[in-house]
C-alpha atoms as a PDB file:
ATOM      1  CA  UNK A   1       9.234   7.533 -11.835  1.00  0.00           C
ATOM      2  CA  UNK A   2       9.818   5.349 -14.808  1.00  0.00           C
ATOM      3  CA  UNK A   3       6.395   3.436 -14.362  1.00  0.00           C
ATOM      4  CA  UNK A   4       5.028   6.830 -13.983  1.00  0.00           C
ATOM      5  CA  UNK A   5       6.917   7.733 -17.376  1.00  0.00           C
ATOM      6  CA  UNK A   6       6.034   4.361 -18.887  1.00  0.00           C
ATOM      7  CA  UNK A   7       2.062   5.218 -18.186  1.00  0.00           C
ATOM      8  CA  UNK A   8       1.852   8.698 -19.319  1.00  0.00           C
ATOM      9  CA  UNK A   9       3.688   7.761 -22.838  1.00  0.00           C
ATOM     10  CA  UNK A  10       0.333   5.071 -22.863  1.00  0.00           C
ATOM     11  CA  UNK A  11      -2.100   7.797 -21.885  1.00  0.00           C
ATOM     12  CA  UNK A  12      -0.377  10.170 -24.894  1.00  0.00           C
ATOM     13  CA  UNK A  13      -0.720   7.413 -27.484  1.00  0.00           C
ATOM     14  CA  UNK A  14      -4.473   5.546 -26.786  1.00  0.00           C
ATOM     15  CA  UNK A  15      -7.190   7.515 -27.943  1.00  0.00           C
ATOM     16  CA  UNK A  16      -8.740   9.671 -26.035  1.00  0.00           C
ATOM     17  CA  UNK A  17      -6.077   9.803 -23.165  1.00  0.00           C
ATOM     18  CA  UNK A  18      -5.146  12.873 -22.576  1.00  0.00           C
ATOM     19  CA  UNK A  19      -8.849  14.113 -23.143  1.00  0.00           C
ATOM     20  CA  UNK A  20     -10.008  12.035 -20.222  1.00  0.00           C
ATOM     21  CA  UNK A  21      -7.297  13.128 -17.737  1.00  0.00           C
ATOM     22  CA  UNK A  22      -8.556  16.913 -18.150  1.00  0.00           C
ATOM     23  CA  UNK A  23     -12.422  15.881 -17.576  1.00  0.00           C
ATOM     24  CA  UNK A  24     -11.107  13.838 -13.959  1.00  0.00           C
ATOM     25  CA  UNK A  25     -13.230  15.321 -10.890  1.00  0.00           C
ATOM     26  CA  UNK A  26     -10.871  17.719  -8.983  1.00  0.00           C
ATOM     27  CA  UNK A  27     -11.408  16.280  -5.790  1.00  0.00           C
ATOM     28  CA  UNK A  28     -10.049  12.881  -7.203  1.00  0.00           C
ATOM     29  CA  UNK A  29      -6.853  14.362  -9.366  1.00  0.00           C
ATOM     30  CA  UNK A  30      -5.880  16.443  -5.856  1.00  0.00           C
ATOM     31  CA  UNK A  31      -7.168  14.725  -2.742  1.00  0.00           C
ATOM     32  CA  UNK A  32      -6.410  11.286  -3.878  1.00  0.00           C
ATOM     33  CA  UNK A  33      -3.053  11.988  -5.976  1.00  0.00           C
ATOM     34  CA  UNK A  34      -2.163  13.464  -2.068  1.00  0.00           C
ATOM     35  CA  UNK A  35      -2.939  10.220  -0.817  1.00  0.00           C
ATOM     36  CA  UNK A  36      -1.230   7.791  -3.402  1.00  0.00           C
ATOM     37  CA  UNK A  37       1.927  10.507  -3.044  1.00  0.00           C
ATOM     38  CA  UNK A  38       2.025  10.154   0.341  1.00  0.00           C
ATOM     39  CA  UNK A  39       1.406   6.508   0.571  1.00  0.00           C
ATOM     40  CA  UNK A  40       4.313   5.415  -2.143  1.00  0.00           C
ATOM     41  CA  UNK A  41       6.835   7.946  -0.188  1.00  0.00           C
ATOM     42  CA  UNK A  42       5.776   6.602   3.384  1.00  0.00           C
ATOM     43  CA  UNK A  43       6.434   2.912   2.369  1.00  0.00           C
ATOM     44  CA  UNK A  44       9.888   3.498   0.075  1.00  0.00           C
ATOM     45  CA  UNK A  45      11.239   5.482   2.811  1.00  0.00           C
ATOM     46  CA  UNK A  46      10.248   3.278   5.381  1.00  0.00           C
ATOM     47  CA  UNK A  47      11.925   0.563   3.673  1.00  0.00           C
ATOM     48  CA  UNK A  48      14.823   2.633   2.869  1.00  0.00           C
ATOM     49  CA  UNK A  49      14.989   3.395   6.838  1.00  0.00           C
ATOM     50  CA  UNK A  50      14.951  -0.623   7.559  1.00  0.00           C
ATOM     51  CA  UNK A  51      17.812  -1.228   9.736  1.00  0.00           C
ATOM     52  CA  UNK A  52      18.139  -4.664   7.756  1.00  0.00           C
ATOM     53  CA  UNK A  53      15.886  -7.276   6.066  1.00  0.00           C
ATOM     54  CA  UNK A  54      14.306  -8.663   8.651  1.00  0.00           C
ATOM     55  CA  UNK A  55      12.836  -5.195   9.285  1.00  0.00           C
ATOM     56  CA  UNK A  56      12.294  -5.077   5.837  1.00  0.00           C
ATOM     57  CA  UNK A  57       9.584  -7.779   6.122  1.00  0.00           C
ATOM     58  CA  UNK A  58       8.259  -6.607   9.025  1.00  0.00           C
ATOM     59  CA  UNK A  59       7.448  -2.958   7.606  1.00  0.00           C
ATOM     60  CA  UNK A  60       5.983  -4.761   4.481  1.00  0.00           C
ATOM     61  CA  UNK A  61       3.263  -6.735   6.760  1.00  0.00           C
ATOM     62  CA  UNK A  62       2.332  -3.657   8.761  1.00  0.00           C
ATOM     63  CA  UNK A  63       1.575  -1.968   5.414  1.00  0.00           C
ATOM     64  CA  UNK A  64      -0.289  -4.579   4.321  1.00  0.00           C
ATOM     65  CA  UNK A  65      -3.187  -3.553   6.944  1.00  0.00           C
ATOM     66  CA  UNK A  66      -4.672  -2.197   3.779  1.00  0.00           C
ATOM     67  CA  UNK A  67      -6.716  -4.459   2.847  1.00  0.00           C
ATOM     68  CA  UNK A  68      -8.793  -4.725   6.126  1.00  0.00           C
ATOM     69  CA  UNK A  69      -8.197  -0.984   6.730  1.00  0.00           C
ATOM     70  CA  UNK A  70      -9.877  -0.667   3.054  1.00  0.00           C
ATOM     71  CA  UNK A  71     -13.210  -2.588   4.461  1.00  0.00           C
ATOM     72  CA  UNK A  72     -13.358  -0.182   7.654  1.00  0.00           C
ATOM     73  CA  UNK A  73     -13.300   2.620   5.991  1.00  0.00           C
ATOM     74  CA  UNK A  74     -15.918   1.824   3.453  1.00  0.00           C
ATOM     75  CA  UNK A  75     -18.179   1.944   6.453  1.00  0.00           C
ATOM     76  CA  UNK A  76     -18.089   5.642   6.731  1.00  0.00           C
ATOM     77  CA  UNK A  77     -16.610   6.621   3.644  1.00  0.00           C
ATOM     78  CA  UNK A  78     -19.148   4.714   0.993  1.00  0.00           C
ATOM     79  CA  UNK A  79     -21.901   4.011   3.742  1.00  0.00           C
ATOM     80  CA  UNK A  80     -21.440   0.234   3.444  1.00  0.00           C
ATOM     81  CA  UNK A  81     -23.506  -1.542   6.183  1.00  0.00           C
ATOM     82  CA  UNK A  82     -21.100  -3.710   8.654  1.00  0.00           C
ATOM     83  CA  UNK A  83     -21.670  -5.617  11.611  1.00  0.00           C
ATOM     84  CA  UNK A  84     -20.389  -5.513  15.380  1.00  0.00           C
ATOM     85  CA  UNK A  85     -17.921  -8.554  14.499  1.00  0.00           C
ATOM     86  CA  UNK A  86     -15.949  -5.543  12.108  1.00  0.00           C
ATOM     87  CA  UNK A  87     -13.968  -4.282  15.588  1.00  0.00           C
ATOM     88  CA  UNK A  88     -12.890  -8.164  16.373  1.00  0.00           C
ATOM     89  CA  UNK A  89     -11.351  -8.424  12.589  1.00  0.00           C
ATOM     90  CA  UNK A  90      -9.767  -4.758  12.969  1.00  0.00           C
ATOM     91  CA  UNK A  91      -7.947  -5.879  16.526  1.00  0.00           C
ATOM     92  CA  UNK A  92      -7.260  -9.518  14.720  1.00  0.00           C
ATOM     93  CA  UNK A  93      -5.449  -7.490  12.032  1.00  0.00           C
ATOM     94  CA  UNK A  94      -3.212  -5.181  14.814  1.00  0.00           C
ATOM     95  CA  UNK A  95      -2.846  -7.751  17.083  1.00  0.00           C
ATOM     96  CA  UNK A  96      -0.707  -9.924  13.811  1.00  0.00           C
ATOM     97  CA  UNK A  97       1.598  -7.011  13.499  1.00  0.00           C
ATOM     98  CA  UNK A  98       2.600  -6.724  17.602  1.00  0.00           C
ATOM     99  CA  UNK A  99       3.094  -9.827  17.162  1.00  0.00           C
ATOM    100  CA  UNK A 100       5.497 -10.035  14.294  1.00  0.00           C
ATOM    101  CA  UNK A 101       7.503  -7.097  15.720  1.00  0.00           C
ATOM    102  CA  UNK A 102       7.833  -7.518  19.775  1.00  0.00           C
ATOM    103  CA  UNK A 103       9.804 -10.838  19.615  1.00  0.00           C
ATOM    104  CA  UNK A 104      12.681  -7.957  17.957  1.00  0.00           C
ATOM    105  CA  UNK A 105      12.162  -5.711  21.092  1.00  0.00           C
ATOM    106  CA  UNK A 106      10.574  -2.785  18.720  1.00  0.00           C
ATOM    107  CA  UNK A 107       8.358  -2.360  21.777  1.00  0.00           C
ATOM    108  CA  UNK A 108      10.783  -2.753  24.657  1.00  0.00           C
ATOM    109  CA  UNK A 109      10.899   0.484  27.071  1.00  0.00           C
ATOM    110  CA  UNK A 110      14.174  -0.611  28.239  1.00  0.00           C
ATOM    111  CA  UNK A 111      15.729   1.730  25.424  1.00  0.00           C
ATOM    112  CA  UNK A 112      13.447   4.876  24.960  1.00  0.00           C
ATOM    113  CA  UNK A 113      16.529   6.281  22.573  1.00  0.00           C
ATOM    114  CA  UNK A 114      16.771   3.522  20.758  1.00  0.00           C
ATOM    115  CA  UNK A 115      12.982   3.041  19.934  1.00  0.00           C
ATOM    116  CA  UNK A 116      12.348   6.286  18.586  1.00  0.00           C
ATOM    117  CA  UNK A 117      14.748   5.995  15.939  1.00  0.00           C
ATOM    118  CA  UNK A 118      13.599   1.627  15.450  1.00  0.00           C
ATOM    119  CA  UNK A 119       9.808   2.974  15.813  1.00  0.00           C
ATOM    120  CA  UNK A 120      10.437   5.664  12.384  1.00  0.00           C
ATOM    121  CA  UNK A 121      10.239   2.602   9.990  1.00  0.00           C
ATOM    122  CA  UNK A 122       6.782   0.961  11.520  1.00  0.00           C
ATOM    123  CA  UNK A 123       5.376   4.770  11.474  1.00  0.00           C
ATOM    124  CA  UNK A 124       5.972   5.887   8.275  1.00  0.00           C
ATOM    125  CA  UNK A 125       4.364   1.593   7.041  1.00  0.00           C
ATOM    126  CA  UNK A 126       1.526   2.318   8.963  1.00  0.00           C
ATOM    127  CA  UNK A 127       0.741   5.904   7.172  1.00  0.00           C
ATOM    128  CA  UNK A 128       1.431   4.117   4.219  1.00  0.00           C
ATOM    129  CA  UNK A 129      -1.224   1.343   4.828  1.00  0.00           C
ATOM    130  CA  UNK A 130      -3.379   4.060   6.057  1.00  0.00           C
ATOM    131  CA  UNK A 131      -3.175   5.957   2.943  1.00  0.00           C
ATOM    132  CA  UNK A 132      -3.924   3.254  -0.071  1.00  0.00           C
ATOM    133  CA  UNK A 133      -7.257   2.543   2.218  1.00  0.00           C
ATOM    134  CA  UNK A 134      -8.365   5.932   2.341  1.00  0.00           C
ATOM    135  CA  UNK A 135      -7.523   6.339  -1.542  1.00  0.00           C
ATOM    136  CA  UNK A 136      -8.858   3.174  -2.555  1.00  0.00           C
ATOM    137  CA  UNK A 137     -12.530   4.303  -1.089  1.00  0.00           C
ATOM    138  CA  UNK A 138     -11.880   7.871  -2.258  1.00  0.00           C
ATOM    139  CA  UNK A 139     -11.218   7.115  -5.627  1.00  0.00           C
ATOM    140  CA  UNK A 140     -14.554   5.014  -5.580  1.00  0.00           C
ATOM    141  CA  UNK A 141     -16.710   8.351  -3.839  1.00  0.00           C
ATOM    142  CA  UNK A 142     -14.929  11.003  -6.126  1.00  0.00           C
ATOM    143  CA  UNK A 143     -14.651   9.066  -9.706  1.00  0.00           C
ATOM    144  CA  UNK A 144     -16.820   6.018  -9.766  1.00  0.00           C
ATOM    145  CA  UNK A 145     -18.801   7.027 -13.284  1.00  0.00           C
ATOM    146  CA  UNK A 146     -15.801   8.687 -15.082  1.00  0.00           C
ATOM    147  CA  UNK A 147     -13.437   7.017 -17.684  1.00  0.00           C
ATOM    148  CA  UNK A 148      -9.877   6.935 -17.473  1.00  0.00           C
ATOM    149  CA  UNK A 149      -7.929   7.558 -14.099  1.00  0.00           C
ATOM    150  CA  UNK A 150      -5.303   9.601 -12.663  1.00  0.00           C
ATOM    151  CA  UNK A 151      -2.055   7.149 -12.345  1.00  0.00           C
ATOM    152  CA  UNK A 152      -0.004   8.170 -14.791  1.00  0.00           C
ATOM    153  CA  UNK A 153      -0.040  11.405 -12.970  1.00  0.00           C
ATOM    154  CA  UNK A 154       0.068   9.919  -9.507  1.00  0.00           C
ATOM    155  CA  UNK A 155       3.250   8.236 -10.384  1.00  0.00           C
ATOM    156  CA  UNK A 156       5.256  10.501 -11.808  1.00  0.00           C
ATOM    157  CA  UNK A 157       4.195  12.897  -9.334  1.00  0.00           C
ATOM    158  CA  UNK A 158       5.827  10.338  -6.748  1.00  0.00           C
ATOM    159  CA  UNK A 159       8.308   9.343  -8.323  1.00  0.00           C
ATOM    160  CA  UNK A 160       9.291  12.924  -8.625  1.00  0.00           C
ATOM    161  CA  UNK A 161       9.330  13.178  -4.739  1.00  0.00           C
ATOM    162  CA  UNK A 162      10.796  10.575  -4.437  1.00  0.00           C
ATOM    163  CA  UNK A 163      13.812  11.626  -6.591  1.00  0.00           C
ATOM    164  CA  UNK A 164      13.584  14.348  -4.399  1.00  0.00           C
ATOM    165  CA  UNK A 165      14.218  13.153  -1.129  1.00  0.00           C
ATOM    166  CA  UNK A 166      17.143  10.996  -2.629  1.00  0.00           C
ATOM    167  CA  UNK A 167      19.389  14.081  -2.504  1.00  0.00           C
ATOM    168  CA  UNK A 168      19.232  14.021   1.329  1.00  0.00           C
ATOM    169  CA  UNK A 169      20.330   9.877   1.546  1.00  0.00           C
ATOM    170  CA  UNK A 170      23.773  10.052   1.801  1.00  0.00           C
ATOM    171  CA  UNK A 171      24.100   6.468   0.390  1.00  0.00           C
ATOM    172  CA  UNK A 172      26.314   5.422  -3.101  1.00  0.00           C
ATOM    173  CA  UNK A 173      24.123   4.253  -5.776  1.00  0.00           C
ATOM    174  CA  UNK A 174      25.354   0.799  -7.582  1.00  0.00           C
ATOM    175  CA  UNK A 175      23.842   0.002 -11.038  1.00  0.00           C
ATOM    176  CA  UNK A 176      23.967  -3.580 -12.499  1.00  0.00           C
ATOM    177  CA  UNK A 177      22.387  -5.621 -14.904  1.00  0.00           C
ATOM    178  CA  UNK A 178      20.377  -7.219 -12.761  1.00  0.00           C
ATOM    179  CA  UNK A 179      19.512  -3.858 -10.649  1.00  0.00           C
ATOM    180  CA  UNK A 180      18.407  -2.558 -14.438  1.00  0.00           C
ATOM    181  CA  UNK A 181      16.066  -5.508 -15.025  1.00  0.00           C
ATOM    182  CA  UNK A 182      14.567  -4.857 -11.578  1.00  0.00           C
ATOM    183  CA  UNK A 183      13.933  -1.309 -11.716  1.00  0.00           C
ATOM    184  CA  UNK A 184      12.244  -2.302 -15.348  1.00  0.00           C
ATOM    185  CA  UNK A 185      10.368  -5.077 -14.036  1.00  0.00           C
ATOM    186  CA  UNK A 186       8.975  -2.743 -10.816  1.00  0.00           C
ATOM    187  CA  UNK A 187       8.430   0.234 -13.474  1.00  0.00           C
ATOM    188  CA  UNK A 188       6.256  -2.318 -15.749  1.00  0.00           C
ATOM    189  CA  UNK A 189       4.049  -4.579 -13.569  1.00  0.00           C
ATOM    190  CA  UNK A 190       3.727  -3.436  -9.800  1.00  0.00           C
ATOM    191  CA  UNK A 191       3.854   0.219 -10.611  1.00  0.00           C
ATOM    192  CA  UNK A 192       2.681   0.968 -13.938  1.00  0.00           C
ATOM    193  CA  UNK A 193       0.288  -2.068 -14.330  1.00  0.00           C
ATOM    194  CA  UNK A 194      -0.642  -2.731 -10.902  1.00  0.00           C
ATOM    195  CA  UNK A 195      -1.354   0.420  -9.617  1.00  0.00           C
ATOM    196  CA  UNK A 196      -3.879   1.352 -13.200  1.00  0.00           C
ATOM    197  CA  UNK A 197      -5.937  -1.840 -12.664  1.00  0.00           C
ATOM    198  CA  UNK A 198      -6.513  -1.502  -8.569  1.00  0.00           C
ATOM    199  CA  UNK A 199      -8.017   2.089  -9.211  1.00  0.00           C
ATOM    200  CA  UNK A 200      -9.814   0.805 -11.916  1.00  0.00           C
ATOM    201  CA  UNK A 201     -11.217  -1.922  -9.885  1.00  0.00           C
ATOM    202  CA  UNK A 202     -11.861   0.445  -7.033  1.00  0.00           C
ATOM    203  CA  UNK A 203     -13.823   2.752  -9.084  1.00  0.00           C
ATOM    204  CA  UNK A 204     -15.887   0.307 -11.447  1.00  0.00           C
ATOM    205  CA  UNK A 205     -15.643  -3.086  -9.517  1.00  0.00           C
ATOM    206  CA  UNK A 206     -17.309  -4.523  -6.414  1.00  0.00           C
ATOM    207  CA  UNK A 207     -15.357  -2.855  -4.006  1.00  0.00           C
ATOM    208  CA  UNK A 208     -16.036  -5.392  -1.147  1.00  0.00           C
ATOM    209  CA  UNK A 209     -15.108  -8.284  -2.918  1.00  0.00           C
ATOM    210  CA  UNK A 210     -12.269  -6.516  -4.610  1.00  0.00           C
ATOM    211  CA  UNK A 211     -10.898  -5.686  -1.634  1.00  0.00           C
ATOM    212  CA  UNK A 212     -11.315  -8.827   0.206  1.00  0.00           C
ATOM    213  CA  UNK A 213     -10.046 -11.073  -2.567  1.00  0.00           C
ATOM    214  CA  UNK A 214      -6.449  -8.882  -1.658  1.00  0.00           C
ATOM    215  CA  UNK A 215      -6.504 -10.273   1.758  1.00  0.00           C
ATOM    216  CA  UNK A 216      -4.045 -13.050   0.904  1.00  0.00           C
ATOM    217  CA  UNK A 217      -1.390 -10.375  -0.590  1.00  0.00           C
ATOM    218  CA  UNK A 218       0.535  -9.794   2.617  1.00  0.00           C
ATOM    219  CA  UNK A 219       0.565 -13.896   2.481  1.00  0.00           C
ATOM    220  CA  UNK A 220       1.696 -14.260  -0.475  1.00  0.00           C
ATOM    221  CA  UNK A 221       4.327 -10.759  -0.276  1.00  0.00           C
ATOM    222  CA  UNK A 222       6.029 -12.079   2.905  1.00  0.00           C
ATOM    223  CA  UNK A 223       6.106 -15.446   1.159  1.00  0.00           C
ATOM    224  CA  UNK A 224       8.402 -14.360  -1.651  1.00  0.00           C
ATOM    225  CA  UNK A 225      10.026 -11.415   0.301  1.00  0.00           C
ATOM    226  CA  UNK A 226      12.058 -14.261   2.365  1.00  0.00           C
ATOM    227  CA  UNK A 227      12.643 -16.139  -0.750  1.00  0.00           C
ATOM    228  CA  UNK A 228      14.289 -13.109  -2.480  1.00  0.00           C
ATOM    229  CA  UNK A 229      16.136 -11.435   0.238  1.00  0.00           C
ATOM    230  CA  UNK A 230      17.221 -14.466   1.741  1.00  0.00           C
ATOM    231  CA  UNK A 231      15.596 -14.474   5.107  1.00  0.00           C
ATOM    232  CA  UNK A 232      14.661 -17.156   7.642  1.00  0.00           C
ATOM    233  CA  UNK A 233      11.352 -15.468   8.838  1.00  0.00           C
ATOM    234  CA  UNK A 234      10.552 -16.373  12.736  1.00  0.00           C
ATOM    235  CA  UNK A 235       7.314 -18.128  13.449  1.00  0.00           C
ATOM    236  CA  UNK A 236       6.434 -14.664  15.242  1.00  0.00           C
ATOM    237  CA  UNK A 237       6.356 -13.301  11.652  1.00  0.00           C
ATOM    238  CA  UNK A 238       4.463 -15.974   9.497  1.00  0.00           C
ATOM    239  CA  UNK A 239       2.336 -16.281  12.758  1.00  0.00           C
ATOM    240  CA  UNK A 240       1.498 -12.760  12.932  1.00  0.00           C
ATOM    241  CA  UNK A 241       1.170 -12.612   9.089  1.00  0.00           C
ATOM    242  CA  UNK A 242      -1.308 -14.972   9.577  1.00  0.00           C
ATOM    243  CA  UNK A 243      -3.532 -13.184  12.135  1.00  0.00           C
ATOM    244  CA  UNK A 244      -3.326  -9.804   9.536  1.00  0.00           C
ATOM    245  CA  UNK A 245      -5.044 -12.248   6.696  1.00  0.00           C
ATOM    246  CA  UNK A 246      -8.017 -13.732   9.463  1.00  0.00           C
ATOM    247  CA  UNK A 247      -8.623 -10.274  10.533  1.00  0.00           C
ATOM    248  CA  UNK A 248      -8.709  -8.903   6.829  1.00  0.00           C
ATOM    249  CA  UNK A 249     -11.202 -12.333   6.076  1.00  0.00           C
ATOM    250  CA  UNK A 250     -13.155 -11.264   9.416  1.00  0.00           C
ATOM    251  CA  UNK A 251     -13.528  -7.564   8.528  1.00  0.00           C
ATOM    252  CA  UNK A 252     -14.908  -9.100   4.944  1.00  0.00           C
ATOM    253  CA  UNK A 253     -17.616 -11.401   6.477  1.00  0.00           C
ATOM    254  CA  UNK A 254     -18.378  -8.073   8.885  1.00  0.00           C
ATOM    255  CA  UNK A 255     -19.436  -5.419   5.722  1.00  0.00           C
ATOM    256  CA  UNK A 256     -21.902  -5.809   3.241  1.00  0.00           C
ATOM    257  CA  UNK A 257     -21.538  -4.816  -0.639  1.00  0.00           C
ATOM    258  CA  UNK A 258     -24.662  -2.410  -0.975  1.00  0.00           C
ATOM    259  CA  UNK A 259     -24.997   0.844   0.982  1.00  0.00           C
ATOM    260  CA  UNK A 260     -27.066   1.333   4.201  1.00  0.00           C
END
């Protein structure tokens, strides 16, 4: 919510802001501020569900499918060309993430209770991922020629929903210093600024190389996740971290820039 307030007090001041919001395609403002709703709500909650911070890592990496994800569905979505080898990067890709969660038993049968409250967490990461790839190659179909974008409004719209759903979390709430310098920090650069210059690459850039230049992210996320929450990551995880980045590479080398 505050990067979404943070970007709409930008979009009232620049020139021209406000003016280019109301001329956005419809299809864009609706179908793909759906998507980015649904995909910030399916990862905060799935985080929030983590049963601790090893999960926590875990529901980050399956997320981070997106960036392969992002190359499949350019296939039928922008009618990129893409070879047979495109199925061996996709299975490279799901193949990293049973790995990083079986050695934690996430897909033992012994416990059928158990696992549909453990399995809740993976879900909700993997409609997440799901999400920013069909809204990064949306966003691209519905608003490649227009100026300005729609994520001011996608972010306060989440954030809203997301304040939302807070009221049902019975948990307490403790604000710090620090806590206040991370909620600014989040509201500033992954949210406000992050979020603005991925659509705007999606919609203006080359989408291919955009896409597979963000293949190293869940790398480089699991990296300083263990770093900052102070976890000793398995070699299942880095392993199967590992196998999501060749499969993104893979699905790169498999589509081609122009359209068929």
């Amino acid at each position: 919510m505050l990067g979404g307030v943070l970007a709409c007090i930008r979009l009232a001041i620049v020139s021209r802001g406000l003016q280019r919001v109301r001329h956005l395609p419809v299809a864009y403002l609706a179908g793909c501020g759906a998507l980015f709703v649904i995909y910030m709500v399916s990862l905060y909650v799935a985080i929030g569900l983590a049963s601790g911070r090893q999960q926590v890592l875990e529901v980050g990496l399956i997320n981070y499918l997106w960036p392969g994800l992002t190359l499949v569905f350019a296939v039928p979505i922008l009618k990129r060309r893409a070879r047979a080898s495109l199925v061996l990067g996709v299975l490279a890709g799901f193949a990293g993430i049973f790995l990083a969660t079986a050695q934690n038993g996430v897909f033992s049968w012994q416990e059928p209770r158990s696992l549909s409250v453990s399995l809740v967490p993976y879900a909700l990461a993997l409609v997440a991922g799901v999400s920013w790839a069909l809204y990064s190659n949306l966003s691209r179909r519905w608003a490649e020629d227009v100026e300005g974008g729609g994520v001011p409004l996608f972010l306060l719209s989440a954030g809203l929903v997301l304040a939302g759903l807070r009221m049902f979390f019975p948990e307490q709430s403790h604000w710090t210093s620090r806590s206040l310098l991370e909620l600014l920090y989040m509201g500033i650069f992954p949210a406000m600024l992050g979020y603005t210059f991925w659509d705007e690459a999606m919609r203006r850039g080359r989408i291919i190389l955009v896409a597979s230049l963000s293949y190293f992210t869940p790398l480089l996320s699991t990296f300083i996740a263990t770093a900052y929450l102070g976890v000793t990551a398995g070699w299942n995880l880095w392993a199967g971290c590992i196998l999501v980045v060749i499969g993104a590479a893979i699905c790169k080398l498999s589509v081609e820039e122009g359209p068929q």
